[in-house]
Protein backbone atom coordinates (compact mmCIF):
# COMPACT_ATOMS: atom_id res chain seq x y z
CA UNK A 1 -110.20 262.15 185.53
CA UNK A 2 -110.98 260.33 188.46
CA UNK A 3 -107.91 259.09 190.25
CA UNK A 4 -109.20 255.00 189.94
CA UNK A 5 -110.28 255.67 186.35
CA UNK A 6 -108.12 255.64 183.17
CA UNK A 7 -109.78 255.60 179.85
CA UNK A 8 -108.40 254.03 176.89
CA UNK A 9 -109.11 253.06 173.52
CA UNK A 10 -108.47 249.58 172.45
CA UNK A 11 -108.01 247.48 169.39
CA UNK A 12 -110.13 244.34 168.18
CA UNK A 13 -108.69 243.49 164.64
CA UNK A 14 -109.73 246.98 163.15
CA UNK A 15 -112.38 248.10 165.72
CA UNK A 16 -111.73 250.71 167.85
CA UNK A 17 -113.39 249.83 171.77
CA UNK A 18 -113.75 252.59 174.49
CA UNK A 19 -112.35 251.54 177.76
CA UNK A 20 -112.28 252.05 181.09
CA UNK A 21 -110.00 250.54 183.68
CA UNK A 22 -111.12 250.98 187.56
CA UNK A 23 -108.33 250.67 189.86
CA UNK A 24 -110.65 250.20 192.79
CA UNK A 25 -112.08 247.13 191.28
CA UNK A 26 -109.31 245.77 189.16
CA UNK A 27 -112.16 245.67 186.56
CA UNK A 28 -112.55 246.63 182.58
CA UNK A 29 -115.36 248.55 181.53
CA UNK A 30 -116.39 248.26 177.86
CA UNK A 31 -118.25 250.94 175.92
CA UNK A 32 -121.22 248.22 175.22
CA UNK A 33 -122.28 249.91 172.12
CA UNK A 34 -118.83 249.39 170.73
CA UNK A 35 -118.56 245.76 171.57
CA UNK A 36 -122.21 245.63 169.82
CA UNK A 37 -120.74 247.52 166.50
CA UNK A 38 -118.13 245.62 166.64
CA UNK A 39 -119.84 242.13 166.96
CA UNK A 40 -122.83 243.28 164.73
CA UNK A 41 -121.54 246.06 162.33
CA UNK A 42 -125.00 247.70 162.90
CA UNK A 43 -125.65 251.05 161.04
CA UNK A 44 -127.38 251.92 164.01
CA UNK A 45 -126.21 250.33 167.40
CA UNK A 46 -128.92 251.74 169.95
CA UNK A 47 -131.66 250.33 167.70
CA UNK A 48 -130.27 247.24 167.65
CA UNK A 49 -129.53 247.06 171.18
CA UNK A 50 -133.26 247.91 172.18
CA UNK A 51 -134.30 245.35 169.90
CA UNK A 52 -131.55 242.61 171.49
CA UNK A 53 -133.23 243.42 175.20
CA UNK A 54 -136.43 242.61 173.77
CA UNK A 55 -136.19 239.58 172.64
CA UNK A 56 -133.66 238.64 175.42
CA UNK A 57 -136.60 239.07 178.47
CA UNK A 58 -133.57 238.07 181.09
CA UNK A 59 -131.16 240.06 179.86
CA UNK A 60 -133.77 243.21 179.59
CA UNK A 61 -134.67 242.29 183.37
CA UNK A 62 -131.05 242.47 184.44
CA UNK A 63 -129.90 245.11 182.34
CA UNK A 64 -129.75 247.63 185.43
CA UNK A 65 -127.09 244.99 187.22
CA UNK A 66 -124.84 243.99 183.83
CA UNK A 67 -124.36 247.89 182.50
CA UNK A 68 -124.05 250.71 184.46
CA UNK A 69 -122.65 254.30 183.33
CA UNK A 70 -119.08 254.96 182.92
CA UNK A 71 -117.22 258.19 181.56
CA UNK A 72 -115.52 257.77 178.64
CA UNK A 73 -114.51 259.72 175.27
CA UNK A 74 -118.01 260.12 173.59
CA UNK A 75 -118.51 260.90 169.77
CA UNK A 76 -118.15 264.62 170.24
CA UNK A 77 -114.83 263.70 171.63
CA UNK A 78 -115.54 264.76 174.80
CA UNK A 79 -115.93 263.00 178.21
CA UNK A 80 -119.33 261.70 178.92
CA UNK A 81 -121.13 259.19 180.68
CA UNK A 82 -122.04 256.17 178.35
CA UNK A 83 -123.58 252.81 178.89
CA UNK A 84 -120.77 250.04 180.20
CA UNK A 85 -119.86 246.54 181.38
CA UNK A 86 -117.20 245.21 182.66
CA UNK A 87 -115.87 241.91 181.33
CA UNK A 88 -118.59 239.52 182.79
CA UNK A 89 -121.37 241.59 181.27
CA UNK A 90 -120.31 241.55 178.27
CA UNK A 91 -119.54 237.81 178.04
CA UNK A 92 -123.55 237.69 178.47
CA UNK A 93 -124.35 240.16 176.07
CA UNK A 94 -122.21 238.09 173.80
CA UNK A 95 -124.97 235.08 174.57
CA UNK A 96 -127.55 237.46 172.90
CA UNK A 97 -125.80 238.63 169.33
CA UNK A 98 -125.66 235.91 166.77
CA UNK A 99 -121.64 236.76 165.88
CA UNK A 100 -119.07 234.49 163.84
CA UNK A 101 -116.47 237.06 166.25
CA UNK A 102 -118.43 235.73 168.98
CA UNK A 103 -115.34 233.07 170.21
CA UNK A 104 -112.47 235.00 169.02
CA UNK A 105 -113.91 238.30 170.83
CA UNK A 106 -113.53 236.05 174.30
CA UNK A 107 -110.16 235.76 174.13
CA UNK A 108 -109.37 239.22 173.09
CA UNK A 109 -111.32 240.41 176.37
CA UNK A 110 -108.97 237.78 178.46
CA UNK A 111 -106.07 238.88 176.87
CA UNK A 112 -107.38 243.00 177.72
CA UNK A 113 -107.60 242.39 181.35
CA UNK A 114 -104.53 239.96 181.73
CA UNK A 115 -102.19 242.41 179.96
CA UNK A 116 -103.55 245.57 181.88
CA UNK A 117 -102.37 243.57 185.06
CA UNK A 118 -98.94 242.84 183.74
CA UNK A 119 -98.90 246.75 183.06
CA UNK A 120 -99.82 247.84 186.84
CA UNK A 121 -96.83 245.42 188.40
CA UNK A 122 -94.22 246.77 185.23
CA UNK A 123 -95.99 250.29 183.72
CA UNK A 124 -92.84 250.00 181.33
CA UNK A 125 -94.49 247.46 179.12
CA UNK A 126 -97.59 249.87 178.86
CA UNK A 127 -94.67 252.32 177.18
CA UNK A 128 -93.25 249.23 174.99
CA UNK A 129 -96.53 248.22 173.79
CA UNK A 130 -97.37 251.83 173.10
CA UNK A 131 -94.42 252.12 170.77
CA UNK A 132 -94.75 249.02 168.71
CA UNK A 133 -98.20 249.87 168.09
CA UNK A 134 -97.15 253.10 166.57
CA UNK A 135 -94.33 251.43 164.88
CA UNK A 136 -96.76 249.14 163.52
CA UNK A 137 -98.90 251.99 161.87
CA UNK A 138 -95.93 253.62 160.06
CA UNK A 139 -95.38 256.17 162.37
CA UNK A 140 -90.87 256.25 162.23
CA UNK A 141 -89.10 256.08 165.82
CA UNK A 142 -88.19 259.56 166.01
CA UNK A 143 -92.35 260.93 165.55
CA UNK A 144 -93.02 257.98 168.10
CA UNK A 145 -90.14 258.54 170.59
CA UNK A 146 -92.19 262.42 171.05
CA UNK A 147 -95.44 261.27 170.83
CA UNK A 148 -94.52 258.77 173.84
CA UNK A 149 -92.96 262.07 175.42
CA UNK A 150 -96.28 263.49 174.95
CA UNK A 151 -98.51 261.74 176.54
CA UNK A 152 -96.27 262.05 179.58
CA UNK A 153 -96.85 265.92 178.78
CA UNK A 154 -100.07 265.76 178.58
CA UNK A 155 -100.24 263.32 181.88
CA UNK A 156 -99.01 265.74 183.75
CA UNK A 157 -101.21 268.88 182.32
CA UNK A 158 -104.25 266.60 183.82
CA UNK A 159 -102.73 265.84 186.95
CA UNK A 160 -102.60 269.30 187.78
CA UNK A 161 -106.06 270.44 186.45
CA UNK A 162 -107.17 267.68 188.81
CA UNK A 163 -105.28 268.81 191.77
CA UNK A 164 -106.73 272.07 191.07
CA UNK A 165 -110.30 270.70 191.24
CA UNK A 166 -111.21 271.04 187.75
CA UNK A 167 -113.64 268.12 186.86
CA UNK A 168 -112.12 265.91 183.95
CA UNK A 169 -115.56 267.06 181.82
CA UNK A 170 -113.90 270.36 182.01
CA UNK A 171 -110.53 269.04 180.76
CA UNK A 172 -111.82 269.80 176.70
CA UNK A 173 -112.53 273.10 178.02
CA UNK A 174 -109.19 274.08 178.75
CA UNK A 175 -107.91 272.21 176.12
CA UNK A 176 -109.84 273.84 173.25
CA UNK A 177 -108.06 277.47 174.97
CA UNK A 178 -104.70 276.50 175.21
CA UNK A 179 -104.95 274.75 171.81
CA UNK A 180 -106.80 277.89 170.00
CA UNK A 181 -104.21 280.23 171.68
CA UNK A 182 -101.28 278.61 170.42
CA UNK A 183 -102.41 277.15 166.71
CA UNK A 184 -105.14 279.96 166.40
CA UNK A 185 -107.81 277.17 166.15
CA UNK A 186 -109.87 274.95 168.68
CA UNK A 187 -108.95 271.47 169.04
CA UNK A 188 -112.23 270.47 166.99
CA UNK A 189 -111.54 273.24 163.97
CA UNK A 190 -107.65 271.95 163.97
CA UNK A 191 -109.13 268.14 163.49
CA UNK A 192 -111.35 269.70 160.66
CA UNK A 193 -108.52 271.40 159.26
CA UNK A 194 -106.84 267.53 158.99
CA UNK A 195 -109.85 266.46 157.91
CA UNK A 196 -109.89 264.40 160.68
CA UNK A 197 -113.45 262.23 162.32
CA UNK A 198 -113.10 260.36 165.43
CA UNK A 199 -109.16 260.31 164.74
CA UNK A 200 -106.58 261.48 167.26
CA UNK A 201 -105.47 264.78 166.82
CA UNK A 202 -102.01 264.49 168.08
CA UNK A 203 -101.44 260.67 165.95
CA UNK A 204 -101.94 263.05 163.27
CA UNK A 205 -99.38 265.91 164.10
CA UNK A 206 -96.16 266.74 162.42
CA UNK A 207 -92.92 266.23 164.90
CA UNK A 208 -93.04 270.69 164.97
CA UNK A 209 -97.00 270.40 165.64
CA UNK A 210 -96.33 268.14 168.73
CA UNK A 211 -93.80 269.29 169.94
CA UNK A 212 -95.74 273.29 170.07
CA UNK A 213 -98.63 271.17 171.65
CA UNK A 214 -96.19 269.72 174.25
CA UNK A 215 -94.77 273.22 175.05
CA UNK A 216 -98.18 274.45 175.53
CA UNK A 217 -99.26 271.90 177.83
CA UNK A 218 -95.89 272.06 179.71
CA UNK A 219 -95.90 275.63 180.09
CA UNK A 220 -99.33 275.78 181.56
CA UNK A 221 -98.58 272.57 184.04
CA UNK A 222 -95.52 274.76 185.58
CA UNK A 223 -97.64 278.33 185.39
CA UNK A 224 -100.69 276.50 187.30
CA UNK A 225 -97.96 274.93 189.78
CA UNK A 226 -96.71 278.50 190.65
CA UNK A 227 -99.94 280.67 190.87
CA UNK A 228 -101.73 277.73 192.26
CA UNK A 229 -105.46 278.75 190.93
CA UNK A 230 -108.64 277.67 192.83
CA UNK A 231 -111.19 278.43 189.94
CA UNK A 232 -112.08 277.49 186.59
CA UNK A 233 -112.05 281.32 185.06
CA UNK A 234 -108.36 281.51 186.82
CA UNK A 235 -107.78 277.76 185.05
CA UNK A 236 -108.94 279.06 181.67
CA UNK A 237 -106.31 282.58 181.77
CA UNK A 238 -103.37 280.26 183.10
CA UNK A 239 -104.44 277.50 179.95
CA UNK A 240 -104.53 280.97 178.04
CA UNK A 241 -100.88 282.30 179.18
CA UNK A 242 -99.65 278.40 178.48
CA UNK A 243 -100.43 278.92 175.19
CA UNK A 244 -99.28 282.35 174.32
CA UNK A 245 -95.90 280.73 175.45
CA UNK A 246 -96.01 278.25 172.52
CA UNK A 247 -97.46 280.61 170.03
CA UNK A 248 -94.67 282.81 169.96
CA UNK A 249 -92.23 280.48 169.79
CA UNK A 250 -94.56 279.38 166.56
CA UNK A 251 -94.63 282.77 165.44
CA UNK A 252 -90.90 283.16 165.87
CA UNK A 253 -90.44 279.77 163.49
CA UNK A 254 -92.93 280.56 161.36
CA UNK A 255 -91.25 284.53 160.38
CA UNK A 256 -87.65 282.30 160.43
CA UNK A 257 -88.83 279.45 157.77
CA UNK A 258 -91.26 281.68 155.54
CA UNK A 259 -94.07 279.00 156.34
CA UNK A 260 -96.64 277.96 158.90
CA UNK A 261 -95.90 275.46 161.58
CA UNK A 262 -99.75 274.30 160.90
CA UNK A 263 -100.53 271.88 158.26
CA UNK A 264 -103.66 270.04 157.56
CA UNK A 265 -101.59 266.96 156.66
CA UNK A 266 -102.54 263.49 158.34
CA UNK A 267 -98.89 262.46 159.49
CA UNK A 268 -99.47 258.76 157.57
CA UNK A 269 -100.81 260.42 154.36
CA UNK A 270 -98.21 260.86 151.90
CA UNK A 271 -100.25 261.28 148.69
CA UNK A 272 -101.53 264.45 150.49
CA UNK A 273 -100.18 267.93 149.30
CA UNK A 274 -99.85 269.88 152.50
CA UNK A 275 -101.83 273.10 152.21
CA UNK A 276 -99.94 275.91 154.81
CA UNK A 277 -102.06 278.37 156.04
CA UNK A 278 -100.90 281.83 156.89
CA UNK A 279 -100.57 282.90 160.89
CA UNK A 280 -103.36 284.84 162.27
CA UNK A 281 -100.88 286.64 164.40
């Protein structure tokens, strides 16, 4: 990821919004198909947008200037350019869609930018809001107090790809081998194991789940530190040897318990019988 960039995902009532903070600019960016879902609940977004510039001549004639490209987490869950605006922009694509969420969409976008500030002078109430919004979902302290753990993990995994020039469209790359090495799936067969859509893999781990992921990604941030690699093949066998160093400490709790570590349980469900599966090892 670009060092001025940090994606996010953000919450209007239930609507999920692709973000995109530049540091550079001090600026949102909002995934305008999102905003349009959101304001619209269109079954299909691009239509509707297409049909919005054309009856809007001004705002068709000024598209170019209000949206530009951004990279964010597309549907395929992996980094991509899409079409973006930052908070001006989308005030006046808010002129063109006929919304009852119209009003109280404006002050959610004020209140976006005005708490990402407070975050840059004190990051510690990025961590605090982090945790009550997991606390609000159900999750209990002790899941949330390692989830919060890793993202730091996973922070630092992606600070070090980056330092070794690997492009952040390469980061699901990596990911997908140190995840298949230690859980003996890739990340997108794990969230279809979970039965899992557009849903974050890792909200949806068990504490033993995340805390194998962690070990993965820590092990191949300190491997990468030491042997220092200067290509992508010598990226993938370090993301490799990260893994290997979770997945026998899986297969060593998995021979100790009688079970597998991997469940396809959603971590909120608890009508859901978890099914085990049986290590490929």
């Amino acid at each position: 990821m670009d060092n001025n960039k940090k994606t996010a995902i953000k919450l209007f009532e239930d609507y999920k919004v692709r973000t995109s903070w530049d540091n550079e600019k001090e600026t949102w960016y909002f995934s305008v198909e999102d905003i349009v879902f959101v304001l619209t609940e269109s079954a299909d977004t691009k239509q509707y947008i297409k049909k919005m510039r054309k009856r809007d001549p001004e705002l068709n004639s000024n598209w170019g200037t209000i949206c530009t490209h951004v990279e964010m987490i597309a549907k395929d869950g992996k980094n991509r350019k899409v079409m973006a605006s930052d908070t001006e922009g989308i005030l006046r694509l808010i002129q063109s869609i006929p919304s009852p969420k119209a009003e109280p969409f404006k002050l959610w976008l004020a209140k976006v930018g005005s708490e990402r500030l407070d975050e840059m002078q004190d990051p510690e109430i990025a961590i605090n809001r982090a945790l009550q919004y997991y606390l609000a979902k159900g999750y209990s302290p002790e899941w949330v107090n390692q989830r919060l753990k890793s993202i730091e993990v996973r922070k630092a995994l992606t600070d070090e790809w980056q330092r070794s020039g690997v492009k952040s469209t390469e980061y699901g790359i990596l990911t997908d081998i140190l995840t298949q090495e230690w859980s003996g799936m890739k990340t997108r067969e794990y969230k279809d194991f979970k039965g899992l859509k557009k849903e974050s893999l890792r909200d949806n781990m068990s504490n033993m789940e995340l805390v194998l992921n962690m070990l993965a990604e820590v092990s191949t941030t300190e491997i990468s530190k030491q042997k220092n690699p200067q290509t992508m093949e010598e990226n993938k066998s370090i993301a490799k040897q990260g893994g290997s160093v979770a997945k026998e400490a899986r297969k060593n709790i998995e021979l100790a318990t009688g079970k597998s570590v991997i469940t396809d349980e959603n971590f909120l469900s608890s009508t859901k019988k978890p099914k085990q599966i049986k290590s490929k090892d």
